[in-house]
Protein backbone atom coordinates (compact mmCIF):
# COMPACT_ATOMS: atom_id res chain seq x y z
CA UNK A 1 199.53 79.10 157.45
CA UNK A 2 195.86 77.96 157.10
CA UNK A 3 193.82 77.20 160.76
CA UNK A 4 193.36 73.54 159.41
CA UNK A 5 196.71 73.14 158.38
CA UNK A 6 198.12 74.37 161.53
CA UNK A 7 194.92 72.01 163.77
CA UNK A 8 196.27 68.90 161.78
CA UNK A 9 199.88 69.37 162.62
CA UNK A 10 199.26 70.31 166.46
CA UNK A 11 201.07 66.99 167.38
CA UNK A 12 204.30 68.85 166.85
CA UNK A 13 203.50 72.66 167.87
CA UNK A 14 201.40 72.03 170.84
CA UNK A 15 202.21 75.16 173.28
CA UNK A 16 202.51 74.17 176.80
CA UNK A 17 203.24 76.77 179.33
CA UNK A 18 206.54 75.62 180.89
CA UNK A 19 206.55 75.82 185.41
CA UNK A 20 209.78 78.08 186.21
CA UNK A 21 210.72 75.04 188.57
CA UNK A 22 210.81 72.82 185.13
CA UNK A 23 213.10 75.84 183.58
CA UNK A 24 215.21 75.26 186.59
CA UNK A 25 215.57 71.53 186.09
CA UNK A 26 216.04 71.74 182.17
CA UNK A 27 218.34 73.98 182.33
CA UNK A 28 218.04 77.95 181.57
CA UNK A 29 219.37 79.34 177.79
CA UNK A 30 222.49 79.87 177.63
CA UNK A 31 224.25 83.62 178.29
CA UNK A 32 225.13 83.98 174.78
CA UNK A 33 222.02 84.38 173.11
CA UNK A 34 221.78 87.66 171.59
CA UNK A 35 221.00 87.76 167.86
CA UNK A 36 217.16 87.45 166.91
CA UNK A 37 215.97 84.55 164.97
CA UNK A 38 216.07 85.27 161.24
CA UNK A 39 213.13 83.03 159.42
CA UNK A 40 214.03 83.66 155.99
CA UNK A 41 217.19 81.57 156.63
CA UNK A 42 214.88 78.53 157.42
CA UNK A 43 212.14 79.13 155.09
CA UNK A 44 215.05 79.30 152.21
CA UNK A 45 216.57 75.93 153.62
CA UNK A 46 213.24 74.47 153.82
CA UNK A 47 212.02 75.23 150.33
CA UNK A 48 215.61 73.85 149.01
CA UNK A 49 214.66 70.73 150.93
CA UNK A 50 210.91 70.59 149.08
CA UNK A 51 212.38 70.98 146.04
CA UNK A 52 214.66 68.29 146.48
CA UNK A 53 211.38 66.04 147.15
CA UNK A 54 209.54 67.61 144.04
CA UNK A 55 212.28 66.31 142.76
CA UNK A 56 212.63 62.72 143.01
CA UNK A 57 208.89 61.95 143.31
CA UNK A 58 207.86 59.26 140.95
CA UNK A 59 205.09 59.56 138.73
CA UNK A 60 203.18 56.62 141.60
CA UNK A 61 203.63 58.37 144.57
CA UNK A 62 206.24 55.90 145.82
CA UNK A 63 210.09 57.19 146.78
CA UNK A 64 210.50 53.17 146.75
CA UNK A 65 209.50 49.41 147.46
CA UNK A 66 209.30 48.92 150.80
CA UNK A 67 209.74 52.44 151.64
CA UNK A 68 206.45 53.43 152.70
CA UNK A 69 207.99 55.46 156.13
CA UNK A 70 210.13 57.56 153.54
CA UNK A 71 207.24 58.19 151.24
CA UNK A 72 204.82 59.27 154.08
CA UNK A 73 207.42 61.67 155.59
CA UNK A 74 208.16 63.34 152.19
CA UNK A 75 204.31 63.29 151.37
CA UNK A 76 203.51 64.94 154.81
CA UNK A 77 206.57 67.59 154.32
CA UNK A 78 205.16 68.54 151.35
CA UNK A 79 201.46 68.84 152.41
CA UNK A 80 202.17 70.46 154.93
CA UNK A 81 203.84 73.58 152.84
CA UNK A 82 201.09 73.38 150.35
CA UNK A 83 198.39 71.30 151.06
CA UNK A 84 196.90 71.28 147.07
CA UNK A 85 200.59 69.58 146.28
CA UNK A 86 199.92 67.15 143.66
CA UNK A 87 203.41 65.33 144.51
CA UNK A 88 201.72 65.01 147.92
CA UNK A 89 198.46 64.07 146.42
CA UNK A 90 199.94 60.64 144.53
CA UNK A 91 202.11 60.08 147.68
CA UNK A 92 198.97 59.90 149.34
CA UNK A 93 196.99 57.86 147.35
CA UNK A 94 199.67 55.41 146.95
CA UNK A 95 199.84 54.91 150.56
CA UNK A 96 195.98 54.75 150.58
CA UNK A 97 196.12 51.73 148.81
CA UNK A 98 199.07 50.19 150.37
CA UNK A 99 197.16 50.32 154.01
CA UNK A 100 193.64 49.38 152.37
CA UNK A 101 195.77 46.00 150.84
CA UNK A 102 195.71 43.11 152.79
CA UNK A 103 198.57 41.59 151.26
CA UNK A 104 200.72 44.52 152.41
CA UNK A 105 199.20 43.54 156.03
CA UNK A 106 200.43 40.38 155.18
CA UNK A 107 204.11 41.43 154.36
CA UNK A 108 204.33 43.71 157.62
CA UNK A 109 205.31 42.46 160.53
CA UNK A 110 206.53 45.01 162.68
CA UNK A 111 203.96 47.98 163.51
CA UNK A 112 206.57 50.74 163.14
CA UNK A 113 205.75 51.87 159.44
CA UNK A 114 202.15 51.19 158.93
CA UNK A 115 202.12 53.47 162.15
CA UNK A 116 203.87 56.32 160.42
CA UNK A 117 201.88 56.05 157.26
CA UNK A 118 198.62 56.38 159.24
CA UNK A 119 199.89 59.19 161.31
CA UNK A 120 201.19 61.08 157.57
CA UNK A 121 197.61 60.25 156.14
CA UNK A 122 195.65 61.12 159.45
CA UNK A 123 197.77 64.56 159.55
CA UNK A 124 197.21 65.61 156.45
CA UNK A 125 193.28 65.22 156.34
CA UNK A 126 193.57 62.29 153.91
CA UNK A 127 191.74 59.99 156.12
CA UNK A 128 188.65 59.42 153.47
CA UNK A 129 191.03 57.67 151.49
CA UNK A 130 191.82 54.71 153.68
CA UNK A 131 189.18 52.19 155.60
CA UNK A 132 190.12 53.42 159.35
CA UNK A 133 187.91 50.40 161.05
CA UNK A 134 190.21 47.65 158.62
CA UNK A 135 193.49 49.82 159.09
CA UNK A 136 192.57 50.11 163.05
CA UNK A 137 192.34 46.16 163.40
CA UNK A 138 194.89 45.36 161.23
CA UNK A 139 197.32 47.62 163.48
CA UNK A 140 195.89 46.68 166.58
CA UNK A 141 196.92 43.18 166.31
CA UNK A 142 200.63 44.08 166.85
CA UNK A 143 200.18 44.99 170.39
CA UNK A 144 201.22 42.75 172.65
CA UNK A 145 200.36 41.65 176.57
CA UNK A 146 203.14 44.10 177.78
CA UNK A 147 201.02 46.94 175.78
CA UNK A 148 203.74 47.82 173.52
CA UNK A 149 203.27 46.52 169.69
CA UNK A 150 205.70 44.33 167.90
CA UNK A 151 209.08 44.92 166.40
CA UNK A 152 211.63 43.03 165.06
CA UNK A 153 212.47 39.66 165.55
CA UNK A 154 215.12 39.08 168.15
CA UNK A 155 217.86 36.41 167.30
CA UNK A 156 219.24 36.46 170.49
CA UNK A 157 215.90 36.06 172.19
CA UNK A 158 214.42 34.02 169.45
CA UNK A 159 211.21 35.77 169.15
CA UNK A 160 209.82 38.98 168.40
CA UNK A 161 210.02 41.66 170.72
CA UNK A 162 208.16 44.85 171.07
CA UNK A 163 209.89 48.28 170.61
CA UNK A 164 209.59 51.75 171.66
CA UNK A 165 209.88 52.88 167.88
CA UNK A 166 207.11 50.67 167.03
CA UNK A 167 204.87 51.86 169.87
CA UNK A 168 205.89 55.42 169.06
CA UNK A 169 204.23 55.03 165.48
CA UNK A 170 201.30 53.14 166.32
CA UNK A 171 200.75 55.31 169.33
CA UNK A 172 201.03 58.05 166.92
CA UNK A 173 199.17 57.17 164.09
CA UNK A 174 195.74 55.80 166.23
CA UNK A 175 196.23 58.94 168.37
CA UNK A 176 196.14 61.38 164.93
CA UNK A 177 193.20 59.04 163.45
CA UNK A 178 191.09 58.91 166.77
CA UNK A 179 190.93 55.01 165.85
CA UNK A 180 191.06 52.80 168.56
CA UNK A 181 191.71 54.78 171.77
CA UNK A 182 191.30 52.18 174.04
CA UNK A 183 194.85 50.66 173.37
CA UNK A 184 196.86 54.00 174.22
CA UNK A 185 196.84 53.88 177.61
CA UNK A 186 198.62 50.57 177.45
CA UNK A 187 201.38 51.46 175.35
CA UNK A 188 201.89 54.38 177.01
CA UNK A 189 203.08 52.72 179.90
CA UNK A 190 204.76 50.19 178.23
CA UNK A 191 207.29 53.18 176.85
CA UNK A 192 207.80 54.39 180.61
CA UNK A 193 209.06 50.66 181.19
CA UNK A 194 212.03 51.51 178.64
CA UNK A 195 213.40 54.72 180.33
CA UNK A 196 216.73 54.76 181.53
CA UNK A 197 217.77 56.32 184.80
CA UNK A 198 219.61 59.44 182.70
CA UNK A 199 216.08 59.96 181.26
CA UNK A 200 216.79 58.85 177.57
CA UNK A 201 214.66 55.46 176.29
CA UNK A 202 215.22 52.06 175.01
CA UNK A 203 214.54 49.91 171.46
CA UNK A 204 213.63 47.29 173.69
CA UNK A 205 213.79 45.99 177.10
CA UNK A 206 217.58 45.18 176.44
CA UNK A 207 218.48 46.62 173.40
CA UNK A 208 219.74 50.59 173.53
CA UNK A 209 219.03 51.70 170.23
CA UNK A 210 220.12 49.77 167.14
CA UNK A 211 221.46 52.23 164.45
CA UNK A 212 219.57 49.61 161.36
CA UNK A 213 216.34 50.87 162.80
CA UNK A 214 215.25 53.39 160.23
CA UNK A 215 212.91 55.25 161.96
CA UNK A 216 214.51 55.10 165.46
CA UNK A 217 219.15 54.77 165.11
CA UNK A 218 220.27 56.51 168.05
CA UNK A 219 218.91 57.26 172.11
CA UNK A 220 218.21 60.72 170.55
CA UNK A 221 215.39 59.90 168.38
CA UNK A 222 214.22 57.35 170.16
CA UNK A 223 213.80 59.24 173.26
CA UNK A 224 212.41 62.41 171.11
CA UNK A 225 209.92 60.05 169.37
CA UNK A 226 208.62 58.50 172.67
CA UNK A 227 208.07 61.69 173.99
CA UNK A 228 206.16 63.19 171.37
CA UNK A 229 204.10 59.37 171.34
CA UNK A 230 203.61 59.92 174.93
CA UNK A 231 202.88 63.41 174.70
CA UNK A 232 199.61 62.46 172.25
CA UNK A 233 199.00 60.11 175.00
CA UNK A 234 198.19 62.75 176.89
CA UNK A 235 201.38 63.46 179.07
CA UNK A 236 202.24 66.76 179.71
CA UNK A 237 205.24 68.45 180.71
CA UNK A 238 203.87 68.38 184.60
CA UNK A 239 204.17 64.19 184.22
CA UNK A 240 208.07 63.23 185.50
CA UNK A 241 209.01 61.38 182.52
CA UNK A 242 209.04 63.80 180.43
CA UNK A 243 211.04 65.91 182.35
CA UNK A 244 213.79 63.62 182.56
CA UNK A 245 212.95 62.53 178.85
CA UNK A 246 213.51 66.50 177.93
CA UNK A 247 216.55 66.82 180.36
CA UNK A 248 218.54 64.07 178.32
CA UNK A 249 217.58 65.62 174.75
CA UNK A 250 219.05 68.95 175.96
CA UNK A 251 222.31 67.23 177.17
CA UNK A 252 222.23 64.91 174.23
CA UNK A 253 220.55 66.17 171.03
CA UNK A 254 222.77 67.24 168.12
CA UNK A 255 223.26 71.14 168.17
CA UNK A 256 226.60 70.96 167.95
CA UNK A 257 227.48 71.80 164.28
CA UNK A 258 231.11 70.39 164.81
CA UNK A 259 229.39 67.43 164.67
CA UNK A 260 228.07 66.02 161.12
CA UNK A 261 225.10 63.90 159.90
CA UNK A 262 222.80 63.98 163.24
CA UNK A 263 220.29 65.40 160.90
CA UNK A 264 217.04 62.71 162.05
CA UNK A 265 218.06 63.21 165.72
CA UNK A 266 217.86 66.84 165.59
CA UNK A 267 214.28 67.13 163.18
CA UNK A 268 212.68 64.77 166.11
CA UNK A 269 214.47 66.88 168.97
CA UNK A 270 213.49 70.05 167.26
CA UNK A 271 209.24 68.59 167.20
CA UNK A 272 210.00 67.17 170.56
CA UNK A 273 211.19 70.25 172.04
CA UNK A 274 208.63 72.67 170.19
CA UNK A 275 205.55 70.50 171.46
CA UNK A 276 206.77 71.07 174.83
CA UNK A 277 207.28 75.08 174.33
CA UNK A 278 211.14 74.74 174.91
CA UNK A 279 211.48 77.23 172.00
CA UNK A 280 214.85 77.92 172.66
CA UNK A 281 215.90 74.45 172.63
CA UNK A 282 214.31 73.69 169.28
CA UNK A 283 215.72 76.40 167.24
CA UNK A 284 219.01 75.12 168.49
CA UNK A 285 218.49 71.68 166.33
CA UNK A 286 217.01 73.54 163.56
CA UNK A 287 219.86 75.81 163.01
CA UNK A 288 222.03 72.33 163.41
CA UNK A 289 219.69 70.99 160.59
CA UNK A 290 220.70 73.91 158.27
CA UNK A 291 224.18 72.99 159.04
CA UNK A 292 224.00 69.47 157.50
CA UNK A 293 222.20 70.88 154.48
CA UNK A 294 223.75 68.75 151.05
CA UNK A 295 224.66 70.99 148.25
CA UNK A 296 221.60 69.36 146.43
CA UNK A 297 218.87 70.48 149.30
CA UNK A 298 218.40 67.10 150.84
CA UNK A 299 219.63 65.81 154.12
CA UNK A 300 220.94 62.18 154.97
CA UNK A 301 221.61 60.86 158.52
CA UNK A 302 224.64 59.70 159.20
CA UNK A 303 223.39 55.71 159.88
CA UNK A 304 221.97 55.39 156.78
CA UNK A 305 223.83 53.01 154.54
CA UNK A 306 223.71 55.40 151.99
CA UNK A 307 225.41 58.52 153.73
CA UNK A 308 225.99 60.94 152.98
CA UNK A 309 223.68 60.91 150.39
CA UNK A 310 220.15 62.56 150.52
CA UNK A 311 216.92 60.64 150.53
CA UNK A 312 213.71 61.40 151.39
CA UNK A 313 213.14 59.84 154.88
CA UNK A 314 215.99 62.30 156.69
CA UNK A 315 214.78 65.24 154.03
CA UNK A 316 211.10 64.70 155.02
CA UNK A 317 211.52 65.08 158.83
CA UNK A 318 213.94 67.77 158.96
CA UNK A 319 211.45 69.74 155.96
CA UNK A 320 208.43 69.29 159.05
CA UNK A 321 210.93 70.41 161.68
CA UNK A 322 211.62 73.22 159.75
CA UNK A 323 208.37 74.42 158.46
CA UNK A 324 206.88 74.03 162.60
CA UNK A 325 210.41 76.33 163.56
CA UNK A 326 208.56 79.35 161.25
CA UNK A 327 205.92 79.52 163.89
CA UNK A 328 208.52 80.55 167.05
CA UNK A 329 208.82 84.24 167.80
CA UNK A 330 210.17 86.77 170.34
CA UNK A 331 213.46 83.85 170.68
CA UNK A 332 217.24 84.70 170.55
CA UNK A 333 219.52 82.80 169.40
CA UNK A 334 223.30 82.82 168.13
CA UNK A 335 225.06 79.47 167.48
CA UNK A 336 228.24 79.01 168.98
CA UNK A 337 231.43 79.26 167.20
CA UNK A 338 233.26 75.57 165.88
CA UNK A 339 236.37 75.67 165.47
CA UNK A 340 238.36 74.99 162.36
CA UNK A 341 240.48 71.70 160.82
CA UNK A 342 243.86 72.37 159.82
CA UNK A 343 245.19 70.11 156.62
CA UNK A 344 247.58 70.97 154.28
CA UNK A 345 249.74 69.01 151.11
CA UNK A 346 253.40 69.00 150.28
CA UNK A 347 254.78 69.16 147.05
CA UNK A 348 257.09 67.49 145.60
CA UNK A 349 256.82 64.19 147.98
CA UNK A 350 260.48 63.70 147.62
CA UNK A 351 262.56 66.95 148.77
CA UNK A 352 266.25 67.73 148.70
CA UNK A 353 268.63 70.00 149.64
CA UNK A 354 268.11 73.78 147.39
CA UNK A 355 264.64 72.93 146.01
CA UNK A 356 261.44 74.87 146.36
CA UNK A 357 258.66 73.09 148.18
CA UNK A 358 254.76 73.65 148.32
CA UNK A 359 252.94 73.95 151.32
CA UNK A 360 249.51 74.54 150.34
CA UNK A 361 246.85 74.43 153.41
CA UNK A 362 243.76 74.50 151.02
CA UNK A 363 242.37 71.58 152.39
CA UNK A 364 241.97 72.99 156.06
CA UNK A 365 237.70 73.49 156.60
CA UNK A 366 235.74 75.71 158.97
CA UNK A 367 232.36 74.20 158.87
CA UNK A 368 231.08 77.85 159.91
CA UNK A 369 232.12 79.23 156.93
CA UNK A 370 234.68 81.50 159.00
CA UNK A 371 237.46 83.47 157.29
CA UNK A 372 241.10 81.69 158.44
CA UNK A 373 244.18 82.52 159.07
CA UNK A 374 247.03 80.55 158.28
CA UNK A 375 250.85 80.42 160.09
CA UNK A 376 253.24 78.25 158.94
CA UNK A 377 256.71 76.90 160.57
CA UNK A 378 259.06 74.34 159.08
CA UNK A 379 261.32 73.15 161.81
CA UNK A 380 264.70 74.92 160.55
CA UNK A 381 263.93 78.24 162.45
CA UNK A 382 261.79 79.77 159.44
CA UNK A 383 258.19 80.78 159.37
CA UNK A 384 255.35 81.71 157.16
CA UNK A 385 251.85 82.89 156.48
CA UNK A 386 249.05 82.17 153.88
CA UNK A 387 247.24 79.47 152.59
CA UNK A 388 250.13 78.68 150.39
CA UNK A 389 253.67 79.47 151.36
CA UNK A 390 257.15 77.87 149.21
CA UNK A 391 259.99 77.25 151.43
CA UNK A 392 263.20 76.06 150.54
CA UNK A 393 265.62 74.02 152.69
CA UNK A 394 269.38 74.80 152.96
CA UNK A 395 270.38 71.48 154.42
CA UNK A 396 269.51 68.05 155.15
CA UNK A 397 267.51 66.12 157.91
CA UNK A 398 264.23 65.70 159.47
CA UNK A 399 262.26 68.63 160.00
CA UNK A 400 258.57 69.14 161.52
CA UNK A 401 256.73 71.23 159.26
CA UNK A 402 253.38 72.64 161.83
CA UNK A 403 250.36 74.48 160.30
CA UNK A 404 248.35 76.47 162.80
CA UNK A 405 244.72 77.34 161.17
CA UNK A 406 242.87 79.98 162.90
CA UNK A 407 239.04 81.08 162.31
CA UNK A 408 237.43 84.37 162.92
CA UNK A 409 234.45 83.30 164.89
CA UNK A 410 233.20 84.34 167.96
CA UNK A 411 231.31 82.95 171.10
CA UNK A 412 233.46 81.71 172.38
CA UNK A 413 235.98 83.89 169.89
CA UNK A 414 238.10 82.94 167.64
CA UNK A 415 239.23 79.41 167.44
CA UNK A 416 242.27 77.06 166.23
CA UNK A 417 243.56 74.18 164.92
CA UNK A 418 247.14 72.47 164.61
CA UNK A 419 248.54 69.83 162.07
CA UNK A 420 251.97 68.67 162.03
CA UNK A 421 253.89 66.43 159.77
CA UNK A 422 257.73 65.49 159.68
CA UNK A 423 259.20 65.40 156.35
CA UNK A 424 262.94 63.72 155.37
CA UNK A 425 265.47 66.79 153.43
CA UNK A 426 267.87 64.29 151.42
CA UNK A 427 271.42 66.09 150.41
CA UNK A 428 271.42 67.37 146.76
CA UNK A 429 273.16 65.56 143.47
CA UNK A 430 276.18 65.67 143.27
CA UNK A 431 277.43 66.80 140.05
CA UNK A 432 280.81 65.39 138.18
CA UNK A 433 283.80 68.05 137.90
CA UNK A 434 285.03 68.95 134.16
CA UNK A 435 288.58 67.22 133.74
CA UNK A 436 288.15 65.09 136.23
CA UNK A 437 290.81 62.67 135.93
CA UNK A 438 291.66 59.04 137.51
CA UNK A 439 295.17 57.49 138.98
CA UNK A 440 295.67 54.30 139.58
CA UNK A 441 295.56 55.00 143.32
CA UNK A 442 292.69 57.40 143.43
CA UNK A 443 288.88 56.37 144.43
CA UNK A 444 285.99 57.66 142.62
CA UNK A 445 282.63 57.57 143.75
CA UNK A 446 279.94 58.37 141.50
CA UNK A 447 276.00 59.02 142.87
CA UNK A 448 273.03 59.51 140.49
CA UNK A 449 271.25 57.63 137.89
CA UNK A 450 273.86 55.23 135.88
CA UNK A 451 276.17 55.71 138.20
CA UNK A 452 277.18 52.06 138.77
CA UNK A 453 277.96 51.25 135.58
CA UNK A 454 280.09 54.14 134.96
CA UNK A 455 281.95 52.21 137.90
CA UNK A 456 282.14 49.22 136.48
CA UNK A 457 283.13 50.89 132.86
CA UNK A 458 285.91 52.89 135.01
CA UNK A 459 287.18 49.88 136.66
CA UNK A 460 287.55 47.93 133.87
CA UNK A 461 289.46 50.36 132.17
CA UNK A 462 291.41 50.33 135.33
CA UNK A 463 292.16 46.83 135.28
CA UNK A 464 293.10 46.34 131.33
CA UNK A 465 295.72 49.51 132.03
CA UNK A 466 297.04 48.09 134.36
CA UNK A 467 297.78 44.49 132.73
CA UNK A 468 299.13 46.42 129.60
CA UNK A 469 301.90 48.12 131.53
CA UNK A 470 302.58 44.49 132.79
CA UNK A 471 302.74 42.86 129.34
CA UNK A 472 304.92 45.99 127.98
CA UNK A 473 307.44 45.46 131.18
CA UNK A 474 307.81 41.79 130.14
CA UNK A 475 308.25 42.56 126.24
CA UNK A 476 311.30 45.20 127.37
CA UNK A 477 312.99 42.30 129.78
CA UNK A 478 313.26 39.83 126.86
């Protein structure tokens, strides 16, 4: 990667030596790191995820109205890869003129995303295209007496209230620009106001997180956001609140792939953990990232309204996350093994006594792309193995039918996963004798489709015999 390229993104691959007594605190890597990381897996996911950008870039620059934080995330993802990218290049200029506009000024009022297209445009050397003094003021004027700049507006309260998102991006984008350093300070301690005794941060002073925020759904990326805001502040890893900040993220960030659509919270662990040299610690979110991968190369986080769909917001931040992961050497790292979920179909829905039945376990998922194993029982004393197995039942009743799904993983070794389901055995038809014949003191019962009125037709017949040997009997007598 080119020196400028790499001096422009140093907000998110800033190297600070780590004390052994902050090792001690975070929390050492874990015994079963053995396996070397392999780059070509993340440069292959990343370029899937720039293509998917390439992709749905318009021919203005815009990935939509009011989406100015998704199109400066895609546009900085892309520079950032290739910094003559002419998708990047109308991104750019479009957002150029959005933060030269004072009518947009006019239509913002929350500092979150003219923060984060300031910081896109001031990281990728775009800065000539944008009047930093106007942009500067204009942004300046969301910060509040408490330091922190203005959010959203607050039913409950009935006002609006400042946020740690929105100081985050402000913090970030004045910080990247060099415009206005006189209100960091501030807002830097404003954030320290918002964190919580387990080290994570606030939305507000009494709001958690709010999973509508865009750029800020979960404790997660809040707290990685406010440390990488406070970290271009000019807090280092020596300064207590970011120890307890980084503590939470490694008890709390996404890494986990048995667990889906984290994809936002893990690109802003990944930068948050990076800037701070906790190498380890990052590549664990950015193999998580890979994990959540859509077929289509984009990635979607699972509070989006649109989910699981991609979009360029989630795909922009996890590309960045990725391309700063490319720079880590000399770290180890094997992600644990998740284990697998057993499902399975039965066909036919209606079973009876003699007939074959499906079992068919296709549906079963290892989200590490394990081989499995499948074992069968079906609550008569019989037992099978496969994916798909027929069984036949020899009588009738309730039986639990249990599917036992095992992977092939390992660390911690191979895993498993159990599904039950009871299903009802009804008796078979039963089928009319040839020659069956009827006396007058007999009882037939008939079962199966028509089968009443075959009564009825019976016991009529029944009847009008009998009043014919009647009328006979009385013809004789006279």
């Amino acid at each position: 990667m080119p020196a400028f390229k790499v001096y422009a993104l140093a907000i998110f691959a800033i190297m600070i030596a780590s004390s052994t007594a902050f090792h001690e605190r975070l929390g050492a890597p874990l015994a079963h790191s053995t396996l070397p990381f392999q780059p070509n897996n993340v440069a292959s996911g990343l370029q899937q995820a720039l293509d998917w950008l390439k992709v749905q870039d318009p021919t203005n620059g815009s990935y939509g109205n009011y989406y100015e934080h998704w199109t400066a995330a895609a546009a900085l993802a892309l520079w950032a890869n290739d910094s003559n990218s002419a998708e990047a290049a109308r991104s750019y200029a479009y957002l150029a003129g959005q933060l030269n506009s004072p009518s947009f000024w006019g239509t913002i009022g929350e500092a979150d995303v003219p923060g984060a297209v300031l910081y896109s445009i001031a990281s990728s050397l775009n800065l000539g295209l944008i009047n930093s003094s106007f942009v500067a003021s204009e942004l300046a004027q969301f910060q509040q007496s408490n330091g922190g700049f203005s959010g959203y507006y607050d039913f409950n309260q009935g006002q609006t209230v400042t946020s740690s998102v929105d100081s985050d991006m402000a913090v970030l984008g004045l910080t990247a620009a060099s415009l206005d350093s006189s209100t960091i300070p501030f807002a830097a301690q404003y954030l320290l106001t918002l964190q919580n005794p387990d080290g994570s941060f606030n939305l507000t002073s009494t709001v958690r997180y709010d999973a509508i925020y865009s750029l800020g759904p979960d404790s997660v990326s809040i707290t990685a956001l406010t440390l990488l805001a406070l970290n271009s502040a000019g807090y280092t890893i020596a300064d207590s609140g970011v120890i307890e900040g980084l503590q939470f993220l490694s008890a709390a960030a996404p890494t986990s792939r048995c667990i889906t659509g984290r994809v936002y919270s893990a690109a802003l662990a990944a930068l948050a953990f990076q800037t701070f040299h906790e190498n380890y610690r990052a590549l664990e979110n950015v193999f998580y990232i890979l994990s959540q991968q859509s077929q289509d190369g984009g990635f979607s986080e699972v509070s989006r309204s649109s989910y699981p769909r991609s979009n360029a917001l989630d795909t922009g931040w996890a590309s960045l996350a990725l391309e700063q992961s490319l720079q880590i050497q000399g770290v180890n790292y094997q992600p644990s093994n998740c284990p697998p979920v057993a499902a399975f179909t039965i066909s036919p829905e209606t079973i009876v006594v003699g007939q074959s039945v499906q079992f068919n376990a296709s549906t079963s998922i290892d989200v590490d792309g394990d081989q499995l194993s499948y074992n069968w029982t079906f609550g008569d004393g019989s037992s099978g193995e496969g994916e798909s197995f027929s069984h036949v039942y020899a009588q009738s009743g309730n039986f639990t039918v249990t599917l036992t799904v095992r992977d092939s993983g390992t660390d911690p070794g191979p895993l498993s996963d159990a599904r039950s389901m009871t299903v009802q055995v009804r008796p078979g038809t039963v089928q009319k004798s040839p020659g069956l014949t009827l006396s007058r003191g007999g009882l037939l019962v008939l079962a199966g489709v028509g089968g009443a009125a075959i009564v009825l037709l019976v016991g009529a017949a029944f009847y009008l015999g009998r009043k014919s040997v009647k009328a006979s009997r009385f013809s004789d007598s006279g």
